[in-house]
C-alpha atoms as a PDB file:
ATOM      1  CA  UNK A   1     -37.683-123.095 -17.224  1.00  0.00           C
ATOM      2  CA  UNK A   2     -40.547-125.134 -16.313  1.00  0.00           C
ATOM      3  CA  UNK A   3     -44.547-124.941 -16.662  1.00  0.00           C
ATOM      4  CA  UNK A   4     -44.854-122.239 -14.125  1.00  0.00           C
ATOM      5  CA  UNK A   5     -42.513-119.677 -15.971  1.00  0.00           C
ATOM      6  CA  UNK A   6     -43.476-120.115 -19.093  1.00  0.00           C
ATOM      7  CA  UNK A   7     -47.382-120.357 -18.611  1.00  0.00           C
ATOM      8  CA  UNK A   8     -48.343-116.571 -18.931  1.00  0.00           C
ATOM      9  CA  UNK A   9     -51.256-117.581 -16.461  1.00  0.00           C
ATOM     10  CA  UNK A  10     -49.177-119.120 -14.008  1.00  0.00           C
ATOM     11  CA  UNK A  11     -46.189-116.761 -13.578  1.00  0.00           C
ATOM     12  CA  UNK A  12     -47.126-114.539 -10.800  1.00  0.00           C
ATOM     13  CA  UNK A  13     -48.341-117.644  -8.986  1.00  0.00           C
ATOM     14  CA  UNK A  14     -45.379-117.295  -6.627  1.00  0.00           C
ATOM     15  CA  UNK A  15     -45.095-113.259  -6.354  1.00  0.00           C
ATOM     16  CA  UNK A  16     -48.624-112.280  -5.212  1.00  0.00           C
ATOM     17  CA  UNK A  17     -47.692-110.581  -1.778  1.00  0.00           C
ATOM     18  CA  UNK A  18     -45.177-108.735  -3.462  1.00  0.00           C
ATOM     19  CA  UNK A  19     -47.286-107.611  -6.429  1.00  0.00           C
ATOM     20  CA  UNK A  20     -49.766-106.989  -3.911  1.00  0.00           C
ATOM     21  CA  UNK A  21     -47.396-104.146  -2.241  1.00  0.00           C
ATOM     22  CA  UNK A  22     -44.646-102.978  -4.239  1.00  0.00           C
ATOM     23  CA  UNK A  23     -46.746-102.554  -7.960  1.00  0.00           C
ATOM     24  CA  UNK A  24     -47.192 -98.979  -9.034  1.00  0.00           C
ATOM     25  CA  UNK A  25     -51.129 -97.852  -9.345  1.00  0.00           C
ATOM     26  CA  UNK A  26     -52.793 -95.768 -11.606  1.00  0.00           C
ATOM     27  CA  UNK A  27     -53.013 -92.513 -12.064  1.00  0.00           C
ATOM     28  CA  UNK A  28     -56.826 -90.423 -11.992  1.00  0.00           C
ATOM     29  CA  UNK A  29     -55.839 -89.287 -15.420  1.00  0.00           C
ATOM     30  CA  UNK A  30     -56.776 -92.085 -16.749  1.00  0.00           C
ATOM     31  CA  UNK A  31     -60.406 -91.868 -15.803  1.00  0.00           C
ATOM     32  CA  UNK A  32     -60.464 -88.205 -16.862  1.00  0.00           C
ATOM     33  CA  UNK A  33     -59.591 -88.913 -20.018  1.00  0.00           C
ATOM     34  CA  UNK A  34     -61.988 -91.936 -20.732  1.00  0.00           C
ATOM     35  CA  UNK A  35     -64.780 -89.780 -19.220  1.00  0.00           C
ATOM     36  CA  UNK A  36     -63.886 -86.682 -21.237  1.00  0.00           C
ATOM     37  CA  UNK A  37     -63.490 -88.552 -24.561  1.00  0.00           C
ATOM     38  CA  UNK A  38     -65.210 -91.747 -24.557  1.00  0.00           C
ATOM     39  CA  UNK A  39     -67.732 -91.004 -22.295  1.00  0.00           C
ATOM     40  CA  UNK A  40     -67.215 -92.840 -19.763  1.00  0.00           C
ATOM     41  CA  UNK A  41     -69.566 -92.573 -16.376  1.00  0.00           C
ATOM     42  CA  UNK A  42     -70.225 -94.479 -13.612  1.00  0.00           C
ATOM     43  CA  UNK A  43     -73.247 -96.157 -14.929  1.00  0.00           C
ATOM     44  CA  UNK A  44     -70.941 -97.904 -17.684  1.00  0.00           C
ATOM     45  CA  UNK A  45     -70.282-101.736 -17.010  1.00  0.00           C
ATOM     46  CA  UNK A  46     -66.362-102.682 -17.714  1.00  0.00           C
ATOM     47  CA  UNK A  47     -64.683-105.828 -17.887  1.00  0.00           C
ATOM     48  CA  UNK A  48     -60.959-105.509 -16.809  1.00  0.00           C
ATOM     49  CA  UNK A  49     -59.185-108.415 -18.671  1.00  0.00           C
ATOM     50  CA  UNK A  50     -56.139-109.747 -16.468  1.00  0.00           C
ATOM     51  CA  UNK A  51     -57.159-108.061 -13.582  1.00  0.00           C
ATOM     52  CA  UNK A  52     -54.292-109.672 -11.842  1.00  0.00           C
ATOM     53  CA  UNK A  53     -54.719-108.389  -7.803  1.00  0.00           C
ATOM     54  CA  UNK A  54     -56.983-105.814  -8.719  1.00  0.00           C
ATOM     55  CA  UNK A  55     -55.256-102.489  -9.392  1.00  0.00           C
ATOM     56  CA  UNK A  56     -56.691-101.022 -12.165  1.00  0.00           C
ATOM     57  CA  UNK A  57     -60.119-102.676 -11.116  1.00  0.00           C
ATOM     58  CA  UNK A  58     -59.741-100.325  -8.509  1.00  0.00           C
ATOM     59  CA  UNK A  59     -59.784 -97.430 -10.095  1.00  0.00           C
ATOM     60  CA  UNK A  60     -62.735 -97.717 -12.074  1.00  0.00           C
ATOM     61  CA  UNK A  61     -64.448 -99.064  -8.766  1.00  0.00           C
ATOM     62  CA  UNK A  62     -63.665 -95.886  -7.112  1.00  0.00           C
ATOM     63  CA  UNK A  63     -65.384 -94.252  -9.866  1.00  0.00           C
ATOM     64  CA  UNK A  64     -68.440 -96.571  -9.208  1.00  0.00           C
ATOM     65  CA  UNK A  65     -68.488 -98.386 -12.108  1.00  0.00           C
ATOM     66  CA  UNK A  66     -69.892-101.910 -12.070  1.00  0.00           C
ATOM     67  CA  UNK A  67     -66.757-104.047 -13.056  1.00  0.00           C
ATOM     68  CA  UNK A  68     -66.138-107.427 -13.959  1.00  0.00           C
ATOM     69  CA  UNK A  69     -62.727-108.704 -13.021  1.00  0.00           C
ATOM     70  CA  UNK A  70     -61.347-111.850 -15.602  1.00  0.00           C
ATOM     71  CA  UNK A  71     -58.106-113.427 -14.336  1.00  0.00           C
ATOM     72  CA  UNK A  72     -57.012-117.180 -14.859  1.00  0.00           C
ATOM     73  CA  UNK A  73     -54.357-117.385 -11.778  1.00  0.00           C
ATOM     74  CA  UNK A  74     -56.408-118.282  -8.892  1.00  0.00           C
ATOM     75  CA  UNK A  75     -53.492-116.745  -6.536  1.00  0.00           C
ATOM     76  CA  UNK A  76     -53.709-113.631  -8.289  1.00  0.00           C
ATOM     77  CA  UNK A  77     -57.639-113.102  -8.754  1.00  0.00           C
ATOM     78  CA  UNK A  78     -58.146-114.696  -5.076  1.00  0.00           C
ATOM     79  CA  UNK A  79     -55.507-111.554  -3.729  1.00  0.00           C
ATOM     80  CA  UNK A  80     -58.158-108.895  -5.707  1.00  0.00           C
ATOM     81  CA  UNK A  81     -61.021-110.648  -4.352  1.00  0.00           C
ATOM     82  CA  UNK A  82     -59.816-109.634  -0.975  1.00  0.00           C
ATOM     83  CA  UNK A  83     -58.543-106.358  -1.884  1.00  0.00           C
ATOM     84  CA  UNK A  84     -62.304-105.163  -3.972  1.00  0.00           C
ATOM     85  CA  UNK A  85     -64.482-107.007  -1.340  1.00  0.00           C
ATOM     86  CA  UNK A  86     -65.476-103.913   0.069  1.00  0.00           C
ATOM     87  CA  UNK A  87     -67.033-103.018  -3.325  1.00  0.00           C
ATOM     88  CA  UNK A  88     -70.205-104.465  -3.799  1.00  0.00           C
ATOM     89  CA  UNK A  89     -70.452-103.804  -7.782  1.00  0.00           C
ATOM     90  CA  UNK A  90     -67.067-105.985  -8.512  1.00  0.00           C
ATOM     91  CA  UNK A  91     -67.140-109.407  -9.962  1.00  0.00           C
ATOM     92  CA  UNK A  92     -64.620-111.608 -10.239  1.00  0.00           C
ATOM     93  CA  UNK A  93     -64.270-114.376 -13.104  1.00  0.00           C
ATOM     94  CA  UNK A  94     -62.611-117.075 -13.528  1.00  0.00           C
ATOM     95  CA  UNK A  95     -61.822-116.499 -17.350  1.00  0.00           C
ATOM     96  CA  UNK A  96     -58.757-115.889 -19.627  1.00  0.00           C
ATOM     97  CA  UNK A  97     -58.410-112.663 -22.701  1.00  0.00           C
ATOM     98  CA  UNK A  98     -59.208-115.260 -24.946  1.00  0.00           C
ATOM     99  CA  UNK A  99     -61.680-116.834 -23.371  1.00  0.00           C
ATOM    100  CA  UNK A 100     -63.579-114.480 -20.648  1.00  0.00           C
ATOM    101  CA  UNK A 101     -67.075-116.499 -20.440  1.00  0.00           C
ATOM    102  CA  UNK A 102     -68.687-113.423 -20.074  1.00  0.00           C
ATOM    103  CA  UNK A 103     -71.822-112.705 -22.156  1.00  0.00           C
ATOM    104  CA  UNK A 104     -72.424-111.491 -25.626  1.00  0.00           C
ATOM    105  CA  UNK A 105     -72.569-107.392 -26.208  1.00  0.00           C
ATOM    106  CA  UNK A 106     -72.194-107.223 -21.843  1.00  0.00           C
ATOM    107  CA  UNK A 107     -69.946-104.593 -21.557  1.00  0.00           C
ATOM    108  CA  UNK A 108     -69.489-101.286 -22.417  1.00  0.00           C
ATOM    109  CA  UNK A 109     -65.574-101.155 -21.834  1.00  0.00           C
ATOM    110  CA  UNK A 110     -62.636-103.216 -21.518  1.00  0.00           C
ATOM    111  CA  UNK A 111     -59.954-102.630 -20.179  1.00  0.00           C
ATOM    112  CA  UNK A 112     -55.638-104.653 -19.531  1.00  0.00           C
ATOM    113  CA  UNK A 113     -54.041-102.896 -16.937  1.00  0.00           C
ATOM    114  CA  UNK A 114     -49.636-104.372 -17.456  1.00  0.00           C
ATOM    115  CA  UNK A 115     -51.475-107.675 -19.278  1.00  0.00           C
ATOM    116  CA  UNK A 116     -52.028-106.915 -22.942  1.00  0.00           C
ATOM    117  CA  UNK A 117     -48.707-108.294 -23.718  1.00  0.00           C
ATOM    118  CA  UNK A 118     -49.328-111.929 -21.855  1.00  0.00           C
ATOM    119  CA  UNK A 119     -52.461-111.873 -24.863  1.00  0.00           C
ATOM    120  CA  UNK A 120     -52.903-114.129 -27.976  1.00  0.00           C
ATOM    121  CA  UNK A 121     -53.837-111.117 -29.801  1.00  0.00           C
ATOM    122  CA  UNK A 122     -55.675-112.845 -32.317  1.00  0.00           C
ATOM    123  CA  UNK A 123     -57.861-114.689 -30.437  1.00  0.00           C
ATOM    124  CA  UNK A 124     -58.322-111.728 -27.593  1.00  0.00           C
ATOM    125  CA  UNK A 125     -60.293-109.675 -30.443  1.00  0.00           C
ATOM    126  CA  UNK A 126     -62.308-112.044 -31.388  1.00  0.00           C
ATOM    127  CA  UNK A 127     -62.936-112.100 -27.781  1.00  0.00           C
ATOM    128  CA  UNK A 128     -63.109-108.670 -27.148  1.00  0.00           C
ATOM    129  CA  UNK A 129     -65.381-108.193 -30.104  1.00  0.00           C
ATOM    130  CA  UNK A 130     -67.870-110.554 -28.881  1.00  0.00           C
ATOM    131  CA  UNK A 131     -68.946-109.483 -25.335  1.00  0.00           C
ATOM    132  CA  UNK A 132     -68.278-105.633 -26.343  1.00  0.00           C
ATOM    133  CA  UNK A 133     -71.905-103.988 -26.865  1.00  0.00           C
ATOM    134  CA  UNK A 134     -71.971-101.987 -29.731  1.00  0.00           C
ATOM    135  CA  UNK A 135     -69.752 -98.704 -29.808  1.00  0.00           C
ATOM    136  CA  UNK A 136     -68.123 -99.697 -26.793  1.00  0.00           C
ATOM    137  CA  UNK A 137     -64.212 -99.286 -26.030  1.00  0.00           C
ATOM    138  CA  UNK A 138     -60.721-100.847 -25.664  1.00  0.00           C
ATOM    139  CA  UNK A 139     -58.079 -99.357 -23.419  1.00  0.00           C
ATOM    140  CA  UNK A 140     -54.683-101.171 -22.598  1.00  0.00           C
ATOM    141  CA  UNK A 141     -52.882 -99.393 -19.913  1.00  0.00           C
ATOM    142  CA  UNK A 142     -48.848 -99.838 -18.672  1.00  0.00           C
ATOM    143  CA  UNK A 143     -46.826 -98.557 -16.461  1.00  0.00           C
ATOM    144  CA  UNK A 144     -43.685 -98.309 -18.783  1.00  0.00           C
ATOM    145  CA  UNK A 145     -41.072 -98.073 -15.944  1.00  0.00           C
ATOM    146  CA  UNK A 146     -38.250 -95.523 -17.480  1.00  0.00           C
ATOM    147  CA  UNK A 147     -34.610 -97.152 -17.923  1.00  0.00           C
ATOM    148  CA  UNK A 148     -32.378 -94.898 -18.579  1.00  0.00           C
ATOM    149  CA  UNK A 149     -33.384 -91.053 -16.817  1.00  0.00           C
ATOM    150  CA  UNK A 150     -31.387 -91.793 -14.147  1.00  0.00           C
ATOM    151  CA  UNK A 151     -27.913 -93.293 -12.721  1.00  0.00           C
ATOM    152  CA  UNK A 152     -30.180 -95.588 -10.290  1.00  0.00           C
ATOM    153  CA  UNK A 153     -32.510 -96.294 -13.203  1.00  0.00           C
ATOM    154  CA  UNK A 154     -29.835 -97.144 -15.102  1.00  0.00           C
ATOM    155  CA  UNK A 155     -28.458 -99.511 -12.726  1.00  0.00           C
ATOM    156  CA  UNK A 156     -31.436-101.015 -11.859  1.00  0.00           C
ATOM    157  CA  UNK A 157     -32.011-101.740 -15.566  1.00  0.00           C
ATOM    158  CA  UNK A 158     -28.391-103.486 -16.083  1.00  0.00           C
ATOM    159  CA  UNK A 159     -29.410-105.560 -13.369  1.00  0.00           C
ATOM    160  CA  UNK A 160     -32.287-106.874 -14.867  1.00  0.00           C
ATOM    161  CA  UNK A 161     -30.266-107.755 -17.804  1.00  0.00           C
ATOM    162  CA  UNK A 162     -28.114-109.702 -15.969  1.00  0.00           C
ATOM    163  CA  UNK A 163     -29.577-111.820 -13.160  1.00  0.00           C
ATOM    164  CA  UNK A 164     -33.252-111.784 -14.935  1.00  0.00           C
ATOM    165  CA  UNK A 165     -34.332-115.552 -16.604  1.00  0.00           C
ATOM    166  CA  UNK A 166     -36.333-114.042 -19.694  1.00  0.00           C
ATOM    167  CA  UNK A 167     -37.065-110.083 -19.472  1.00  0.00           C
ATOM    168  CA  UNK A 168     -35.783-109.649 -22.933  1.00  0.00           C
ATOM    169  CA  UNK A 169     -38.298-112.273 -24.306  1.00  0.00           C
ATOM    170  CA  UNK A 170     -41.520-111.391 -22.035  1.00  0.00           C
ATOM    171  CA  UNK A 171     -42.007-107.989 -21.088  1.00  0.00           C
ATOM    172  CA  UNK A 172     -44.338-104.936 -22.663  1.00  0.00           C
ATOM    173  CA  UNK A 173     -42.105-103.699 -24.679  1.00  0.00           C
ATOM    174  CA  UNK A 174     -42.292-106.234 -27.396  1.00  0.00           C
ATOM    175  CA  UNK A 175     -45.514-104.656 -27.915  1.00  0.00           C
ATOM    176  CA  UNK A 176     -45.096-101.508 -29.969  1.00  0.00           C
ATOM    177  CA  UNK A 177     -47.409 -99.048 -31.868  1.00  0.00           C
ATOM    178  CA  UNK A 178     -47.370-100.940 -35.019  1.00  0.00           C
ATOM    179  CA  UNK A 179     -48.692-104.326 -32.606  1.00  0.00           C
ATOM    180  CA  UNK A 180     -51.342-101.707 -30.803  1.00  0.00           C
ATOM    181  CA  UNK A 181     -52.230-100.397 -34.263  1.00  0.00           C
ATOM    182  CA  UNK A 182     -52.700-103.982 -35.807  1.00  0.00           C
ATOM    183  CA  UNK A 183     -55.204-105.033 -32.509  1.00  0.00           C
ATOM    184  CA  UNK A 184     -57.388-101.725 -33.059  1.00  0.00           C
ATOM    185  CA  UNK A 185     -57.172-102.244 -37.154  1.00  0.00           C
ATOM    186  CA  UNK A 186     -59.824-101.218 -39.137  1.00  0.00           C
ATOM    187  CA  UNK A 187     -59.983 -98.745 -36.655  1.00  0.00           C
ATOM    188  CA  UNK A 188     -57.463 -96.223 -35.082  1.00  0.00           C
ATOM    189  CA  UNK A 189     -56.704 -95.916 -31.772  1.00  0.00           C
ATOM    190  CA  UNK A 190     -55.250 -93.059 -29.652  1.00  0.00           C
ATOM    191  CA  UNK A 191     -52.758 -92.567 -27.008  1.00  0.00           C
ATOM    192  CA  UNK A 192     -52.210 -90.744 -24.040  1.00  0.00           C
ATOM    193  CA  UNK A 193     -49.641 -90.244 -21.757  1.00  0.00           C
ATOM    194  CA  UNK A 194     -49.192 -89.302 -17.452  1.00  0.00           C
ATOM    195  CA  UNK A 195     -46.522 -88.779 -15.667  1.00  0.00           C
ATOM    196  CA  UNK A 196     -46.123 -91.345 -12.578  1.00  0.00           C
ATOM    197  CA  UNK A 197     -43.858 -92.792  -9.821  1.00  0.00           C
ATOM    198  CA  UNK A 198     -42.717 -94.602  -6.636  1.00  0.00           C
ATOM    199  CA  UNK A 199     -40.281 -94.236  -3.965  1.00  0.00           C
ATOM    200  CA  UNK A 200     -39.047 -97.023  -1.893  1.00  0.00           C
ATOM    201  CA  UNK A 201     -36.699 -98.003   0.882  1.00  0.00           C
ATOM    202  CA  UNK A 202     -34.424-101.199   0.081  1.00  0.00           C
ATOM    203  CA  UNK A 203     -37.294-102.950   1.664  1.00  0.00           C
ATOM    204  CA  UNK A 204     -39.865-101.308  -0.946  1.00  0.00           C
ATOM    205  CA  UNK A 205     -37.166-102.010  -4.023  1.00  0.00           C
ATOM    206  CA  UNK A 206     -36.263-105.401  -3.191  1.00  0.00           C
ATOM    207  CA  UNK A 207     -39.838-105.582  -2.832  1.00  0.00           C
ATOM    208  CA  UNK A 208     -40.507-104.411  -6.421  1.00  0.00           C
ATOM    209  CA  UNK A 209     -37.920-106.325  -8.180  1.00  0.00           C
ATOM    210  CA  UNK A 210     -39.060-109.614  -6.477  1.00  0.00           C
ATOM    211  CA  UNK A 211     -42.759-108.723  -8.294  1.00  0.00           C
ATOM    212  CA  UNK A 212     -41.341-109.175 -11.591  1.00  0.00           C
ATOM    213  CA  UNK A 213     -41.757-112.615 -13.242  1.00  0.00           C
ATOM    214  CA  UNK A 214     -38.493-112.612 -15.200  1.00  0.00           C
ATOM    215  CA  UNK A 215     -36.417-112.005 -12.093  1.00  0.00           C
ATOM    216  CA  UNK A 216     -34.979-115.740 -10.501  1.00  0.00           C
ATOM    217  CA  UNK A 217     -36.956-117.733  -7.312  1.00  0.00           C
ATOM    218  CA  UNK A 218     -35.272-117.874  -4.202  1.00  0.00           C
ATOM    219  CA  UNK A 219     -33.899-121.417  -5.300  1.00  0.00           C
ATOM    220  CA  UNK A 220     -32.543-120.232  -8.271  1.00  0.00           C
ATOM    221  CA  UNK A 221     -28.458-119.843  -8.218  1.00  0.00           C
ATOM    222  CA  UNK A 222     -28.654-116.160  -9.257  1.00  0.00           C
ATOM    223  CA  UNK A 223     -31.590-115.096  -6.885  1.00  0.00           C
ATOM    224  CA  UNK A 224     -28.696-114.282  -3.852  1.00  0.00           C
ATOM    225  CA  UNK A 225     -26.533-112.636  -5.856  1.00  0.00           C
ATOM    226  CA  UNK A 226     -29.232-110.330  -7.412  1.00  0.00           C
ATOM    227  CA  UNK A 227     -30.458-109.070  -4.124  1.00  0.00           C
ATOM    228  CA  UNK A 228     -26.392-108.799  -3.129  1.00  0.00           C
ATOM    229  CA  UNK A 229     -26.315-106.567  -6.309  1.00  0.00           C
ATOM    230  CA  UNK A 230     -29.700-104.639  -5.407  1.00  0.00           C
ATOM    231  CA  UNK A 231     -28.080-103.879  -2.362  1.00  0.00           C
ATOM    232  CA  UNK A 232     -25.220-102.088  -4.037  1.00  0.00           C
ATOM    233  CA  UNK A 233     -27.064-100.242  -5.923  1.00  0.00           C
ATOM    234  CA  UNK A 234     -29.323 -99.043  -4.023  1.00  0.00           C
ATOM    235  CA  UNK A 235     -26.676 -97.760  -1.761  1.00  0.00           C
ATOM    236  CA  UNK A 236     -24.910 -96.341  -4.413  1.00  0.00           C
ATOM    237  CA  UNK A 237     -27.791 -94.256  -5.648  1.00  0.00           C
ATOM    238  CA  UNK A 238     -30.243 -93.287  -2.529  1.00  0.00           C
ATOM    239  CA  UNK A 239     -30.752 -90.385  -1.184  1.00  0.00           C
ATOM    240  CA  UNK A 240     -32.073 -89.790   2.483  1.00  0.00           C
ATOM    241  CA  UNK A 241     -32.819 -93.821   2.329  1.00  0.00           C
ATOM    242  CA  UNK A 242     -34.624 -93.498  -0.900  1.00  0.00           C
ATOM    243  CA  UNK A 243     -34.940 -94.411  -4.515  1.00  0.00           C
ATOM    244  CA  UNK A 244     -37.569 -93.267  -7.283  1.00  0.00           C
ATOM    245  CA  UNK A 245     -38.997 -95.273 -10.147  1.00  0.00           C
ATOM    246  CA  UNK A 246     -40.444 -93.047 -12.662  1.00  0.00           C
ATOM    247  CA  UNK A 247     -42.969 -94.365 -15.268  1.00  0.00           C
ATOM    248  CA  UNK A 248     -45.284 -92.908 -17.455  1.00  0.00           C
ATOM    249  CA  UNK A 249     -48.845 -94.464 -17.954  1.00  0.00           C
ATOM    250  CA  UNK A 250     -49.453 -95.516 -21.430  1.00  0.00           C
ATOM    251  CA  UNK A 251     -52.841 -95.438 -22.342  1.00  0.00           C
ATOM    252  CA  UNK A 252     -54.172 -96.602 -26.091  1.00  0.00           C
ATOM    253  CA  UNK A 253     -58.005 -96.441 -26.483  1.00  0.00           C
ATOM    254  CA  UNK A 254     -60.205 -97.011 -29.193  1.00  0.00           C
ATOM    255  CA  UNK A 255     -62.718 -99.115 -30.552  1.00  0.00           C
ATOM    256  CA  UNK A 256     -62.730-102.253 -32.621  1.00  0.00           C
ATOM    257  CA  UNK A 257     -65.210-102.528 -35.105  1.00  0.00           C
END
């Protein structure tokens, strides 16, 4: 597969525009609930680990938190850089989970937005540990993109499976409760759940499934028969020119010590 696919800070080297447009965002929720039962406020510094183009960084930004963005792929941190320039309490860093090179007991959160599971876990709470001021949180975040609630999800899902170089191998999902349990261990962390979507054109979902890293490069012998198989599906399963991705936001918080 070669040293850009299977270099977890490398992968999305290739996909940034298409990250950039076509990934799902946040929901408010999230904040809510990290206000209402960790206390979070806008005066609280955060550090959002594989910040990737910014998306979740967002969020907290909005909020007017002073955040610190960590992300090893210079194409990726260089897209949020553009996107959070307009904030003047965002930083962006050069660093890796394992290895942020941000200082001792600095923040007062952390958060992974869709990264946790690109992590060596081990070494990440060590990491986490260090720079985390005392009492201060975890939260990892997903997406977790529903397979099987609909025909067109479904479909979409089978495709995957088929023209996709490693999905089984590298996405979230290898990362259960007992792995989220183990992280937060001696402690216990807690979940909570929001409802969340997208609707696209063919444009939008070709879009989408060209984000993903698993899915083949345009020089790869399956990439123009995938998008020949998108096409069918999506035609098979739109309605007025449109299909919906339904996910629900997964969000485990606690601390860890």
């Amino acid at each position: 597969m070669g040293e850009l696919a299977t270099d977890p800070t490398r992968r999305f080297s290739s996909r940034v525009d298409n990250y950039i447009k076509y990934r799902p965002g946040y929901p408010s929720a999230v904040i809510d609930t990290l206000a209402s039962e960790c206390g979070l406020t806008e005066q609280l510094i955060v550090a959002d680990v594989g910040s990737g183009t910014g998306i979740l960084s967002e969020l907290f930004l909005k909020h007017g938190n002073p955040v610190f963005g960590v992300e090893p792929n210079r194409e990726m941190r260089e897209a949020g850089e553009r996107r959070l320039k307009q904030y003047p309490n965002f930083t962006s860093v050069n660093g890796t989970a394992e290895a942020t090179t941000l200082p001792d007991r600095s923040m007062d959160f952390i958060t992974a937005g869709q990264a946790f599971h690109w992590f060596d876990r081990i070494q990440t709470r060590k990491e986490f540990t260090r720079i985390l001021k005392g009492g201060g949180w975890v939260a990892l975040i997903w997406n977790d993109r529903h397979i099987d609630t609909s025909p067109f999800l479904c479909a979409y899902e089978e495709l995957l499976h088929r023209y996709g170089t490693d999905c089984e191998a590298l996405t979230h999902r290898n990362v259960d409760a007992a792995a989220i349990a183990a992280f937060f261990t001696p402690q216990v962390s807690m979940l909570r759940t929001f409802d969340n979507g997208q609707v696209f054109d063919f444009s939008g979902l070709q879009g989408r499934l060209l984000s993903s890293s698993y899915t083949p490069e345009p020089d790869h012998p399956n990439h123009l028969p995938m998008l020949d198989a998108l096409r069918a599906i999506f035609d098979k399963h739109q309605i007025d020119g449109r299909v919906e991705f339904i996910y629900t936001t997964v969000v485990y918080f606690g601390h860890l010590c």
